[in-house]
C-alpha atoms as a PDB file:
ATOM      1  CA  UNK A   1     -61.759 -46.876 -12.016  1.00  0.00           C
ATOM      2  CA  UNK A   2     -60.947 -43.876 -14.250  1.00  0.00           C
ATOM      3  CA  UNK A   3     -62.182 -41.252 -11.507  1.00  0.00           C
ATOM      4  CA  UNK A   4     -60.866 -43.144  -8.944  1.00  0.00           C
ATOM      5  CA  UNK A   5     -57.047 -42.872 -10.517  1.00  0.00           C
ATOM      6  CA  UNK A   6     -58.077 -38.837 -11.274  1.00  0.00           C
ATOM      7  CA  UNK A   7     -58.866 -38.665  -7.734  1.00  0.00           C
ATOM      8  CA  UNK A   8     -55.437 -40.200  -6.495  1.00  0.00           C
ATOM      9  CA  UNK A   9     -53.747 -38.500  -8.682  1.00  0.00           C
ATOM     10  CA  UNK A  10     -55.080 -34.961  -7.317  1.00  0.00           C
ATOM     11  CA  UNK A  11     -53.944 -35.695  -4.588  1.00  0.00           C
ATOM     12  CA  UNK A  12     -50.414 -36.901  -5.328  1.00  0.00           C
ATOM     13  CA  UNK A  13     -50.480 -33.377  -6.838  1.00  0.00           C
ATOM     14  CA  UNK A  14     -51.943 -31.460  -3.817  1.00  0.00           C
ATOM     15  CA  UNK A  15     -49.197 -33.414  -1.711  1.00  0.00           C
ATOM     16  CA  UNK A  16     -46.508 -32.763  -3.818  1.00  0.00           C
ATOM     17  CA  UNK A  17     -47.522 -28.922  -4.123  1.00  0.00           C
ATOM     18  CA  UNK A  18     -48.132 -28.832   0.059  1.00  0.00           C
ATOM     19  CA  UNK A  19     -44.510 -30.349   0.257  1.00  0.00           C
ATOM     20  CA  UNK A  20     -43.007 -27.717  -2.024  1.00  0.00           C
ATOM     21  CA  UNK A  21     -43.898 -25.357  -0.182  1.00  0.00           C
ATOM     22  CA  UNK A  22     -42.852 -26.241   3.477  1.00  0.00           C
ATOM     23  CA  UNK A  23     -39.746 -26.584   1.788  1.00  0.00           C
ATOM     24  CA  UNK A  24     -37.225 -23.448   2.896  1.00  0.00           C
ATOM     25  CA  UNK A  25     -35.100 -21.710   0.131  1.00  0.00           C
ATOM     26  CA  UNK A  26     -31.700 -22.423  -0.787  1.00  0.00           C
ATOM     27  CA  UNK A  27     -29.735 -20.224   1.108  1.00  0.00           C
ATOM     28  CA  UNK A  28     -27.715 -17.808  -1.218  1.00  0.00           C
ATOM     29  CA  UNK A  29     -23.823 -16.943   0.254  1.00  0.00           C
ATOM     30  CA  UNK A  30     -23.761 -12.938   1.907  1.00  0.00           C
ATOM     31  CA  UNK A  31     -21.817 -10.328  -0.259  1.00  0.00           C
ATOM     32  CA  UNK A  32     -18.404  -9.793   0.765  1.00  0.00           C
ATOM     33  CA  UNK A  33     -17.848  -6.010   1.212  1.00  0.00           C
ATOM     34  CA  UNK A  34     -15.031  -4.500  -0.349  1.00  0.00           C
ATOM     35  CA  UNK A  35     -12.332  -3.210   1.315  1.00  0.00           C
ATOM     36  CA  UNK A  36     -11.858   0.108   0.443  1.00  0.00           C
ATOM     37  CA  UNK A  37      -8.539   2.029   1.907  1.00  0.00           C
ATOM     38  CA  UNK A  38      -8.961   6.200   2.423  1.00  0.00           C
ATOM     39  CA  UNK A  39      -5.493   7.276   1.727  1.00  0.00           C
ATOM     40  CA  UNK A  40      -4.958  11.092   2.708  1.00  0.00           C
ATOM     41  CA  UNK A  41      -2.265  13.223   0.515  1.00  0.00           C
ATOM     42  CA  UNK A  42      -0.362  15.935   1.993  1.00  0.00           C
ATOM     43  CA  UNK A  43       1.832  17.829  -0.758  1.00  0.00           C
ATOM     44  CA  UNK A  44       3.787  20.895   0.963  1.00  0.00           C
ATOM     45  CA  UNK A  45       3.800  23.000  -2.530  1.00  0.00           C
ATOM     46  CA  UNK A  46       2.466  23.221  -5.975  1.00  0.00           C
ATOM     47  CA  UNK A  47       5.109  22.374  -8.592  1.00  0.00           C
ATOM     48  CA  UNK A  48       6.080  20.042 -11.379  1.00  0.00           C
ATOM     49  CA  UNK A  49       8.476  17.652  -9.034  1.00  0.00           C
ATOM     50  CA  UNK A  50       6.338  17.531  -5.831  1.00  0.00           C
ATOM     51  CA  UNK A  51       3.062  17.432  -8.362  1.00  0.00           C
ATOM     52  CA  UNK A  52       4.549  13.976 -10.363  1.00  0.00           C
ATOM     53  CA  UNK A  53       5.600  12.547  -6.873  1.00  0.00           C
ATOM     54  CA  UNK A  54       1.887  12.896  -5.868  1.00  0.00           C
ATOM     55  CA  UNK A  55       0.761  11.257  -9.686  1.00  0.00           C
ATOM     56  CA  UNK A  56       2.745   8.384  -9.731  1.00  0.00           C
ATOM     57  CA  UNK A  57       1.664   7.640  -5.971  1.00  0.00           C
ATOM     58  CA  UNK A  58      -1.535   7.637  -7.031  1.00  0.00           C
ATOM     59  CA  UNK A  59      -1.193   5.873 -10.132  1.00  0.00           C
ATOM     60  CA  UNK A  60       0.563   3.038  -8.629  1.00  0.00           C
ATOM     61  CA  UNK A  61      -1.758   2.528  -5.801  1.00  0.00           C
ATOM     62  CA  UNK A  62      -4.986   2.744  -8.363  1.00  0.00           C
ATOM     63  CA  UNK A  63      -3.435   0.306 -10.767  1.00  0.00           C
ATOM     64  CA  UNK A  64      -2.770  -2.373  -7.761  1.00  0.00           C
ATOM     65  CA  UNK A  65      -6.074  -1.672  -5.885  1.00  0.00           C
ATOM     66  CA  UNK A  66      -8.926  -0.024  -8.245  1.00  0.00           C
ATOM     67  CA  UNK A  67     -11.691   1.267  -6.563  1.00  0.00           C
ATOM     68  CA  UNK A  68     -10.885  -0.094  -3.456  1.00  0.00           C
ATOM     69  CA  UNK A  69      -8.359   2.948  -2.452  1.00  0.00           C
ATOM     70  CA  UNK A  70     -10.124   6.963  -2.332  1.00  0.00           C
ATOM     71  CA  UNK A  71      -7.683   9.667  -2.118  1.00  0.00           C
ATOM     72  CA  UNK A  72      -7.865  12.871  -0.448  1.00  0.00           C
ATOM     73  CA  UNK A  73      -5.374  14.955  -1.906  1.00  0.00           C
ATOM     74  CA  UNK A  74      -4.484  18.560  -0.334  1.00  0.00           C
ATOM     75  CA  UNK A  75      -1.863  21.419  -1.244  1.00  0.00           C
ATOM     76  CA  UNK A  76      -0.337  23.090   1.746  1.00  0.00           C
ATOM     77  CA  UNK A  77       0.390  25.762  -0.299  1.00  0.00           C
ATOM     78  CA  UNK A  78       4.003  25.803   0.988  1.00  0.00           C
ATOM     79  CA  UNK A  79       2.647  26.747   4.532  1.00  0.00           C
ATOM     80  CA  UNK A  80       4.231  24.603   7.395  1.00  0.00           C
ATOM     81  CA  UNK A  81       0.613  25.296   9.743  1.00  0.00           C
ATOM     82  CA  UNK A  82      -1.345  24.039   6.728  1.00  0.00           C
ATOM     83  CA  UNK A  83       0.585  20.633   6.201  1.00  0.00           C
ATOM     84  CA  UNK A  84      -0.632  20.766  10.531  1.00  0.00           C
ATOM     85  CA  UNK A  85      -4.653  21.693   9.956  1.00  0.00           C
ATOM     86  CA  UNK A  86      -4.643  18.368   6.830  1.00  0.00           C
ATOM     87  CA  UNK A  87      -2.987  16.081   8.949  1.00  0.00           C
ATOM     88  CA  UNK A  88      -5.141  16.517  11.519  1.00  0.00           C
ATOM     89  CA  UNK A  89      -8.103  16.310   9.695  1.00  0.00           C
ATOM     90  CA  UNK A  90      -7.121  13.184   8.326  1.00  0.00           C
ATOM     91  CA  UNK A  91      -6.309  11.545  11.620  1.00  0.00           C
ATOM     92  CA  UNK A  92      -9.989  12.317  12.693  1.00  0.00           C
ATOM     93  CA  UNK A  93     -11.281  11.109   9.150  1.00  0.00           C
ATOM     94  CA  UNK A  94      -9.299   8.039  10.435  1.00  0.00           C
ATOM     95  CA  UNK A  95      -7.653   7.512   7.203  1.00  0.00           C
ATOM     96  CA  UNK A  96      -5.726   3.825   6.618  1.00  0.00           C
ATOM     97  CA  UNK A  97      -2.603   6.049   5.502  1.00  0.00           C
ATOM     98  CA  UNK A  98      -1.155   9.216   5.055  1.00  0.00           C
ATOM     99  CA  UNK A  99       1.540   9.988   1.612  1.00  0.00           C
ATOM    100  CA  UNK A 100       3.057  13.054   2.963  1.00  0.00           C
ATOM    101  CA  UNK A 101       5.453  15.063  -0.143  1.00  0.00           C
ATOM    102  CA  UNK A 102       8.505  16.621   1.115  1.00  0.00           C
ATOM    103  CA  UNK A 103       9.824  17.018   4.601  1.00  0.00           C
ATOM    104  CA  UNK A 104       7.806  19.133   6.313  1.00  0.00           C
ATOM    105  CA  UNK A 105       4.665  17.370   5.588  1.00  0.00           C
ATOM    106  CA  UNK A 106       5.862  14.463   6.833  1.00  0.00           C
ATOM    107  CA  UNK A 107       7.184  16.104  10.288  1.00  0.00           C
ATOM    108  CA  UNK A 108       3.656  17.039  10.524  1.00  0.00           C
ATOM    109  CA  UNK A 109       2.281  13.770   9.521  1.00  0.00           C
ATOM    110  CA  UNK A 110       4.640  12.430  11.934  1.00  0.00           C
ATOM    111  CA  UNK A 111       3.737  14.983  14.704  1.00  0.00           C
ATOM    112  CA  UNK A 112      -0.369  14.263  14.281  1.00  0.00           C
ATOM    113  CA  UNK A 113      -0.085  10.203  14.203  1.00  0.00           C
ATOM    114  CA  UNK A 114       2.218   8.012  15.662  1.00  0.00           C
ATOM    115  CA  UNK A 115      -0.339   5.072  15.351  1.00  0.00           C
ATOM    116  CA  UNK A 116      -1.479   5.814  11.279  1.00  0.00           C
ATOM    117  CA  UNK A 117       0.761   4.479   8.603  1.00  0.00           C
ATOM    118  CA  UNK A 118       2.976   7.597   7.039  1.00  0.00           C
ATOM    119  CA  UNK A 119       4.519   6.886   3.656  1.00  0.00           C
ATOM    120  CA  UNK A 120       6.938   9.742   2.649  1.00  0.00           C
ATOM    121  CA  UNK A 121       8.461  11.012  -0.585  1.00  0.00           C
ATOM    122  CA  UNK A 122      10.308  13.827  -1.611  1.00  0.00           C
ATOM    123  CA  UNK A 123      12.838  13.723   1.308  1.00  0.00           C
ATOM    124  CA  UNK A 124      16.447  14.163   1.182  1.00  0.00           C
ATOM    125  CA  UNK A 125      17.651  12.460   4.292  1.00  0.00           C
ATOM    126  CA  UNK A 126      14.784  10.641   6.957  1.00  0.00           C
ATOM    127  CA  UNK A 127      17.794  10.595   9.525  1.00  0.00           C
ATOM    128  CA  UNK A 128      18.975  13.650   9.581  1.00  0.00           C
ATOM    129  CA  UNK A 129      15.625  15.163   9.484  1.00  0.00           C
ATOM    130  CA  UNK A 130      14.867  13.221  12.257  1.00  0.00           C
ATOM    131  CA  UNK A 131      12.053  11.383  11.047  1.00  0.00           C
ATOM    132  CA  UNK A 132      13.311   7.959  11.306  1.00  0.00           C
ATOM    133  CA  UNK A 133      16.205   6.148  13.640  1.00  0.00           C
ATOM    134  CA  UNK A 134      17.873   4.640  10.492  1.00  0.00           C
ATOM    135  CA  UNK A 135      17.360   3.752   6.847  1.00  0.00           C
ATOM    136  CA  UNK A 136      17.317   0.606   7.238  1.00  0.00           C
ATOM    137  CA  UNK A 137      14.702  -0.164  10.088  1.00  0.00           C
ATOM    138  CA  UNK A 138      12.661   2.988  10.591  1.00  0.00           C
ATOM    139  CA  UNK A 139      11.576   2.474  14.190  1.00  0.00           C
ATOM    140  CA  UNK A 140       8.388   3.928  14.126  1.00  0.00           C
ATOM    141  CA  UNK A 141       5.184   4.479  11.760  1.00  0.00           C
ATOM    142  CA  UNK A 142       7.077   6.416   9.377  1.00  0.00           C
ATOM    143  CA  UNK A 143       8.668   5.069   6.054  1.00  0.00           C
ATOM    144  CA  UNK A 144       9.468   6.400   2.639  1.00  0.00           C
ATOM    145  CA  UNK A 145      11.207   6.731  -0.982  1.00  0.00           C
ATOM    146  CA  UNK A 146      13.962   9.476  -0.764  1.00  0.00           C
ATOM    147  CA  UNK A 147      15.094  11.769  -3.503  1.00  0.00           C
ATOM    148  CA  UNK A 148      18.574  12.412  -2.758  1.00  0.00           C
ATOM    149  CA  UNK A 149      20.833  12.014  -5.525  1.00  0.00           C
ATOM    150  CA  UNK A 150      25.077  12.151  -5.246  1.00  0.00           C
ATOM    151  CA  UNK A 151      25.381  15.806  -5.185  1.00  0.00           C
ATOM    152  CA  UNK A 152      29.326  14.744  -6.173  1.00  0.00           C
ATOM    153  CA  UNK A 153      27.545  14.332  -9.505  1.00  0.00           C
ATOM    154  CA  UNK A 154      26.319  17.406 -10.145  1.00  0.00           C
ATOM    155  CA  UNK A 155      30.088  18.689  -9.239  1.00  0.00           C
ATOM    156  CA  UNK A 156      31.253  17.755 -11.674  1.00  0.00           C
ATOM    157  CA  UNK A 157      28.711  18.755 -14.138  1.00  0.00           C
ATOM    158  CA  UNK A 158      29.795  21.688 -12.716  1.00  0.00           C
ATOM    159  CA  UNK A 159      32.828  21.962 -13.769  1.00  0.00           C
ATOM    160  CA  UNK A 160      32.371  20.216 -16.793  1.00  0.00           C
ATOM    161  CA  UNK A 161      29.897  23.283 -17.831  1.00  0.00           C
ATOM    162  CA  UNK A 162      31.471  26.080 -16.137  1.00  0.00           C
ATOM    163  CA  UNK A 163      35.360  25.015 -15.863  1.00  0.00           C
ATOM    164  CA  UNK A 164      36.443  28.953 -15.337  1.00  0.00           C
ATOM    165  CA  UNK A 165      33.858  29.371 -12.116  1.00  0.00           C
ATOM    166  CA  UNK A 166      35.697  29.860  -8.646  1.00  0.00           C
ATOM    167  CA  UNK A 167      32.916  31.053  -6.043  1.00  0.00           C
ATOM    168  CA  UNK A 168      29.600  29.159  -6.524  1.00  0.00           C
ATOM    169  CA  UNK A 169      26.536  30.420  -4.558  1.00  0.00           C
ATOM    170  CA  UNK A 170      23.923  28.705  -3.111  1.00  0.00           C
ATOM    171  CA  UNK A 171      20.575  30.028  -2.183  1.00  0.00           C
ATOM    172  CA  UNK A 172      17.882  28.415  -0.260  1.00  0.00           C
ATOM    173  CA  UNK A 173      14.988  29.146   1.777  1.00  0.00           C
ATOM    174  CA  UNK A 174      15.516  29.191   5.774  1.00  0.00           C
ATOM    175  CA  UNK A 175      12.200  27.678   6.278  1.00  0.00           C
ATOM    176  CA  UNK A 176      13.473  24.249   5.006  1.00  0.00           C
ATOM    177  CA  UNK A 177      15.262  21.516   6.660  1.00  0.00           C
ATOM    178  CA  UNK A 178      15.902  19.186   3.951  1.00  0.00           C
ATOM    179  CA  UNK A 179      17.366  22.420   1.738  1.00  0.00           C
ATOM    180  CA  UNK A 180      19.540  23.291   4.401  1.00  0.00           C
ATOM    181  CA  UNK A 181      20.809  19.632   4.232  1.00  0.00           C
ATOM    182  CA  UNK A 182      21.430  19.641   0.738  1.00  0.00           C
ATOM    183  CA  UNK A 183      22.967  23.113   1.078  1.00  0.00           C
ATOM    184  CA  UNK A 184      25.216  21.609   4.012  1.00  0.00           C
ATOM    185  CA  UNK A 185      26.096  18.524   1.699  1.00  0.00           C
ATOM    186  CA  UNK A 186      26.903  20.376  -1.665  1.00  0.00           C
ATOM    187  CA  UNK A 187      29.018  23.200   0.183  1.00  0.00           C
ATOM    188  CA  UNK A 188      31.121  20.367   1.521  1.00  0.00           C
ATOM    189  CA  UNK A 189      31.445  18.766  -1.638  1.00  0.00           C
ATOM    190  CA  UNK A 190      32.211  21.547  -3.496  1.00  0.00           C
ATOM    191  CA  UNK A 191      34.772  22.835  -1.190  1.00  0.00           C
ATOM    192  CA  UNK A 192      36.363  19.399  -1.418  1.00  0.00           C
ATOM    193  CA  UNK A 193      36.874  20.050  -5.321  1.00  0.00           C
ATOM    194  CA  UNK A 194      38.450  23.304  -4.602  1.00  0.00           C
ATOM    195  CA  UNK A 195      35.671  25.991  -4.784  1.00  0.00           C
ATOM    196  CA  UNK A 196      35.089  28.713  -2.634  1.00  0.00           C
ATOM    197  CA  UNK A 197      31.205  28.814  -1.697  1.00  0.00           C
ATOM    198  CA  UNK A 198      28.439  31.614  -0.613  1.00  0.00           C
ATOM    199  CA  UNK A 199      25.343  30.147   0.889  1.00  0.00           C
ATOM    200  CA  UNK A 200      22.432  32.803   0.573  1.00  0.00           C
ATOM    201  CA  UNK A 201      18.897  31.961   2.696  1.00  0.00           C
ATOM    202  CA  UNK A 202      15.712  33.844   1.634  1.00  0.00           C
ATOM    203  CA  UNK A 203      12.494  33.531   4.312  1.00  0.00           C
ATOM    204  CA  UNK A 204       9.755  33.524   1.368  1.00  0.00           C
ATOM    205  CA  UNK A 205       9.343  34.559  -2.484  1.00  0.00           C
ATOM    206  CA  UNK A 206       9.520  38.399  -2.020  1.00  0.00           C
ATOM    207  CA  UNK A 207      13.078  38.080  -0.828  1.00  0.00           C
ATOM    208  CA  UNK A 208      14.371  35.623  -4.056  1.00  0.00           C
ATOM    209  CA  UNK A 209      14.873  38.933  -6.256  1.00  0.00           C
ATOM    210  CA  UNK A 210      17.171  41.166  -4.005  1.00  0.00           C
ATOM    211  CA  UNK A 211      19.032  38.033  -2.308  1.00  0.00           C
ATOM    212  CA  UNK A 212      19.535  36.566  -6.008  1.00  0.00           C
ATOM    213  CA  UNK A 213      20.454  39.773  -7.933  1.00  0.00           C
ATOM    214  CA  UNK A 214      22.653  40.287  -4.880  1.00  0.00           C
ATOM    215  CA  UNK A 215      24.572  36.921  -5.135  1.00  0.00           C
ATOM    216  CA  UNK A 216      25.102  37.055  -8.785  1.00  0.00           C
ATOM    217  CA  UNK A 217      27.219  40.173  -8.609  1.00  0.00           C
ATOM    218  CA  UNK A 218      29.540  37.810  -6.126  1.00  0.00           C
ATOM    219  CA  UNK A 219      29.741  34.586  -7.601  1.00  0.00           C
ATOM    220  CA  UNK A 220      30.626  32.572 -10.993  1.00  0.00           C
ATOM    221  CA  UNK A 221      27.741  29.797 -11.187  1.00  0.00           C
ATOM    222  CA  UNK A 222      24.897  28.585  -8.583  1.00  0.00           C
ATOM    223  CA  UNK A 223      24.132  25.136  -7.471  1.00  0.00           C
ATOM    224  CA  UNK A 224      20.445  25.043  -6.146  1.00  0.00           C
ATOM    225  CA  UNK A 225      19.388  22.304  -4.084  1.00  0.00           C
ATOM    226  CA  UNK A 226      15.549  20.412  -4.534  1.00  0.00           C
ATOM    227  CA  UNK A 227      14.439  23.599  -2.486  1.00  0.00           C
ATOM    228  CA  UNK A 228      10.474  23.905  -2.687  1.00  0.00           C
ATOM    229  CA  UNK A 229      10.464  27.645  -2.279  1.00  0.00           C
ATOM    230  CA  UNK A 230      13.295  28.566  -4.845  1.00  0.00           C
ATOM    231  CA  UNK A 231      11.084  25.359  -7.280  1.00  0.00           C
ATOM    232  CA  UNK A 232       8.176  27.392  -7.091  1.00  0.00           C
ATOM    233  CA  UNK A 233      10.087  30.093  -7.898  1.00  0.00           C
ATOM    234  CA  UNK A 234      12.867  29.642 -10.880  1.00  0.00           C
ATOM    235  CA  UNK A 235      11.425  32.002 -13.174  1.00  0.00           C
ATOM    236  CA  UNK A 236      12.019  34.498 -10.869  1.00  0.00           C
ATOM    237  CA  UNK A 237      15.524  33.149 -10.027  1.00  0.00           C
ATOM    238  CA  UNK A 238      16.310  32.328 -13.354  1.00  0.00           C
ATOM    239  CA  UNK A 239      15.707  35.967 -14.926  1.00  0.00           C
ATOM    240  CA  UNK A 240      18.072  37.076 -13.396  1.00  0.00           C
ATOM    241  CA  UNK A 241      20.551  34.809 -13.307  1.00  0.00           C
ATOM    242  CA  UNK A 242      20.437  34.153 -16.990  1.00  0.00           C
ATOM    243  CA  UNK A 243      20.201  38.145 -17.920  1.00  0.00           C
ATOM    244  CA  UNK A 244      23.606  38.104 -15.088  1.00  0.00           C
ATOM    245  CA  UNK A 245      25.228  35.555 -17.395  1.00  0.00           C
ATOM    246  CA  UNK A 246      25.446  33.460 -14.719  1.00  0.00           C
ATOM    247  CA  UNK A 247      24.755  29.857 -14.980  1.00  0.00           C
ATOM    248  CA  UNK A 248      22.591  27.477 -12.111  1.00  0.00           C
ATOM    249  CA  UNK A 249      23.345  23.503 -11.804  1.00  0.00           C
ATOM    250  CA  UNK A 250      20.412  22.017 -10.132  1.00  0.00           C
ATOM    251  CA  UNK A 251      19.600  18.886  -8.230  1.00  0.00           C
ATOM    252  CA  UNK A 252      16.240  18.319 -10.096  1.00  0.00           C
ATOM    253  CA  UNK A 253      14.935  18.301 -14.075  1.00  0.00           C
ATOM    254  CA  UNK A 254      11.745  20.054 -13.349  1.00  0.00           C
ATOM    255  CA  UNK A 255      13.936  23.388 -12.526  1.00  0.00           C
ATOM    256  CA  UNK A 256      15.508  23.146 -15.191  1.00  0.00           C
ATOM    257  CA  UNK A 257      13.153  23.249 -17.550  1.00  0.00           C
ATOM    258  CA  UNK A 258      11.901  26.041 -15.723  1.00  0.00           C
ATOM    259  CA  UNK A 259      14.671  27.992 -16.454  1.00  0.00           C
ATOM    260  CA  UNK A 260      18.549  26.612 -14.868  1.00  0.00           C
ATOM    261  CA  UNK A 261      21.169  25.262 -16.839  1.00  0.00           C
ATOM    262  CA  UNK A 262      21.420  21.306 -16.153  1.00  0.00           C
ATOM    263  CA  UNK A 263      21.046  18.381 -13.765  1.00  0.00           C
ATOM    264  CA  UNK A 264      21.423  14.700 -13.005  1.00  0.00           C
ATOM    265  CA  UNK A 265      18.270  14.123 -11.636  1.00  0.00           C
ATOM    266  CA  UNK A 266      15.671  11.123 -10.544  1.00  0.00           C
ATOM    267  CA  UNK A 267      12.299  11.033 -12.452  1.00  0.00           C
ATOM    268  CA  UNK A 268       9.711  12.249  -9.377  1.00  0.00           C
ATOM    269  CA  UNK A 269       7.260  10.324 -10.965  1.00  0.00           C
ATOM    270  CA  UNK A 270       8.726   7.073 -10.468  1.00  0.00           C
ATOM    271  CA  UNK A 271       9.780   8.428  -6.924  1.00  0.00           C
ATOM    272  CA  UNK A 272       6.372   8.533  -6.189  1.00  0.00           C
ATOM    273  CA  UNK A 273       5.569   5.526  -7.404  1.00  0.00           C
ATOM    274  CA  UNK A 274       8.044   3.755  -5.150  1.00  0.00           C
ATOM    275  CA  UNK A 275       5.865   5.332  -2.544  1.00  0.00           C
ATOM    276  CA  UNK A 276       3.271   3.641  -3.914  1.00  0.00           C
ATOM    277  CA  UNK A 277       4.275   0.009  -3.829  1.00  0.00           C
ATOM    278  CA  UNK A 278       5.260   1.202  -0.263  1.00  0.00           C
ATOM    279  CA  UNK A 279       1.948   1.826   0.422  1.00  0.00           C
ATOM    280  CA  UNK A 280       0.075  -1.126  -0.708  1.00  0.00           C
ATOM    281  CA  UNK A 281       2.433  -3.499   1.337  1.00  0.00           C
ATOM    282  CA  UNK A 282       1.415  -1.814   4.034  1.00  0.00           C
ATOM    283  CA  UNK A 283      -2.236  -1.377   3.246  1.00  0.00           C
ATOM    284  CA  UNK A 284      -2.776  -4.952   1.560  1.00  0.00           C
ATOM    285  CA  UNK A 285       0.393  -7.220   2.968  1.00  0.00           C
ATOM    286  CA  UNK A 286       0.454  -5.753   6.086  1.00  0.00           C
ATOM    287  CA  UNK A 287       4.152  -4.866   6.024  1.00  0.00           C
ATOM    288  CA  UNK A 288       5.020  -2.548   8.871  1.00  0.00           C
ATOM    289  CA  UNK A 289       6.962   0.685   8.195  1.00  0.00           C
ATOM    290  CA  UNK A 290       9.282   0.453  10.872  1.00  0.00           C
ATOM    291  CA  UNK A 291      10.826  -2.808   9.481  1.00  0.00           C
ATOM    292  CA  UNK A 292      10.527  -1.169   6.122  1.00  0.00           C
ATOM    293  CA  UNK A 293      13.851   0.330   4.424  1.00  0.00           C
ATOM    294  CA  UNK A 294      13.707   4.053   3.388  1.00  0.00           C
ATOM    295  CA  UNK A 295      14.202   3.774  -0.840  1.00  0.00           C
ATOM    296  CA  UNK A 296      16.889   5.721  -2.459  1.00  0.00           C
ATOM    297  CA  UNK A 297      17.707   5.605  -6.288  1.00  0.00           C
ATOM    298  CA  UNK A 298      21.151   4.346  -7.179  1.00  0.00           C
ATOM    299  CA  UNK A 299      22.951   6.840  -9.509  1.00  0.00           C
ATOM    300  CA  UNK A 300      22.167   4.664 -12.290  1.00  0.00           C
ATOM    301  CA  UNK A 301      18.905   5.822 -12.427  1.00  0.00           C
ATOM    302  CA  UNK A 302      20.152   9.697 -12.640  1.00  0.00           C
ATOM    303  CA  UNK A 303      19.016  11.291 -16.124  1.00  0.00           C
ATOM    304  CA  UNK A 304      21.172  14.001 -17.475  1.00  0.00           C
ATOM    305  CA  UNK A 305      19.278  17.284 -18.523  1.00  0.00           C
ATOM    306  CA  UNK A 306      20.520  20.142 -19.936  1.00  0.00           C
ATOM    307  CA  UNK A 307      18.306  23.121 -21.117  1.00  0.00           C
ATOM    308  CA  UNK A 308      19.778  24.197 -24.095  1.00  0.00           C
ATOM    309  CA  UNK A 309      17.958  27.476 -24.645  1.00  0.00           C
ATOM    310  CA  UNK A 310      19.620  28.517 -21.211  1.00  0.00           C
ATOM    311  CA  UNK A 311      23.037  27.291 -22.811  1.00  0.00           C
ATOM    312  CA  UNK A 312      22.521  29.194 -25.601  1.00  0.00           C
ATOM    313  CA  UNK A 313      21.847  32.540 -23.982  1.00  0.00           C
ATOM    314  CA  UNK A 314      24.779  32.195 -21.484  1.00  0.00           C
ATOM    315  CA  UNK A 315      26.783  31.418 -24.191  1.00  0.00           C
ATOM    316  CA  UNK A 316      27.624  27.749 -23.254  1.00  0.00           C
ATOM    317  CA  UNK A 317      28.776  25.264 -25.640  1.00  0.00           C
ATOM    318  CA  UNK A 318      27.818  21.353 -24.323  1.00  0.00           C
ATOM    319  CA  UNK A 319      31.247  19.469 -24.300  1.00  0.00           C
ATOM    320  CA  UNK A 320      30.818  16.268 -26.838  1.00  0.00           C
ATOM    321  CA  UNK A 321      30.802  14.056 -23.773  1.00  0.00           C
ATOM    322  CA  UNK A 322      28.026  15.245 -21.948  1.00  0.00           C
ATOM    323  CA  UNK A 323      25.470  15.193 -25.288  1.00  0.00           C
END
């Protein structure tokens, strides 16, 4: 009896082990791939304003997505047929969206693509620059955060600062649209307040010295515009001007602490992260840019700067109201 039950029970065992294995593995779920958007980055120059725009872009799009977003960041170098060759090169890359800083990037951007998502920062006016039908509804694949700021503001900065100035000169570079706007905007507004105004266009950095040293023997204070050429520039500008006695307003912080007098400006950083949130509504929720309103800062979120050093050597006291 005893070998007989060893005997079955071998063969329960062989059975068991011959069922075991005809048996097919539990099937284990496939691996969902990431989705991982290539953003390409088109800055038109190198300098503090356009440089945060860029930073808080990227920022806000890393902190929302992680590694699921690679950037390709590239520097025009303030050259309008550079901002053409990276746009272009993204397009073939086929990149899920382009962040182009500053007008003429995006014109590019705009120019390359009319299929690939453009976000925009660093732009006065979309409208008037053509890039867009309104503010409102976009019309197209083009979108954006804008950094135009009441120029009615710094006016009257302007006056508060420099309340015996008559003739206020403006200088900006030929080469850029959105300066000319602002240029257009604040001549208007200043002539409104009573001020006669002298508007001064250089074609690159060699001419800033003799077109600047020229205008500050002809007028009593400058307002400069968000120009890129002039940003890249304000030590150059500002030598003179300050050694002249002759004090700048500005539409943007950054220039200031390069070397002008004082500005209600927007923080380009947050600008640029604007653009970001932009972006990953388009990227992630689909939104479409040309149902997506252009974003402008209210002038609650203007922050008063003034560069005291500069003060100082002009000879400037800071009325009690505006510390």
């Amino acid at each position: 009896m005893n070998s007989k039950k060893i005997a079955l029970g071998l063969l329960a065992l062989i059975l068991l082990v011959s069922l075991s294995a005809c048996q097919s593995p539990t099937p284990q779920p496939t691996p969902v791939a990431k989705t991982v958007h290539k953003v390409g980055i088109v800055q038109l120059a190198e300098h503090p304003a356009l440089d945060a725009a860029t930073k808080g872009f990227q920022d806000a799009l890393t902190n929302k997505l992680g590694d699921q977003v690679q950037f390709d960041v590239q520097n025009a170098q303030g050259e309008q047929t550079n901002c053409t060759t990276i746009v272009n090169k993204f397009v073939n890359d086929k990149v899920s969206l382009i962040m182009a800083n500053a007008t003429n990037a995006v014109k590019a951007a705009r120019e390359a693509t009319s299929t690939i998502p453009i976000v925009g920062t660093s732009v006065t006016d979309y409208v008037k620059s053509g890039l867009v039908k309104s503010n409102e509804a976009p019309g197209g694949n083009v979108t954006g955060a804008s950094d135009n700021n009441p120029v009615d503001m710094q006016v009257e900065l302007l006056a508060a600062l420099v309340p015996d100035a008559n003739v206020v000169g403006i200088v900006y570079s030929s080469a850029e649209e959105n300066s000319e706007i602002q240029a257009t905007e604040a001549k208007a507004a200043l002539e409104a307040k009573g001020y006669e105004v002298k508007t001064y266009t250089v074609a690159d950095s060699n001419e800033i010295q003799t077109v600047v040293t020229k205008a500050c023997a002809e007028v009593d204070a400058f307002y400069e515009p968000s120009d890129n050429l002039i940003a890249s520039n304000v030590p150059t500008m500002a030598n003179i001007t300050t050694a002249a006695k002759i004090p700048v307003i500005t539409a943007e912080e950054s220039m200031c602490k390069g070397g002008f007098l004082a500005t209600y400006s927007i923080d380009y950083y947050d600008l640029g992260v604007k653009a970001g949130e932009m972006a990953h509504e388009i990227l992630v929720n689909k939104a479409n840019p040309a149902t997506m309103p252009i974003f402008t800062f209210d002038a609650s979120n203007l922050t008063l700067f003034i560069n005291q050093e500069v003060a100082d050597a002009l000879g400037i006291k800071i009325p009690d109201g505006l510390k």
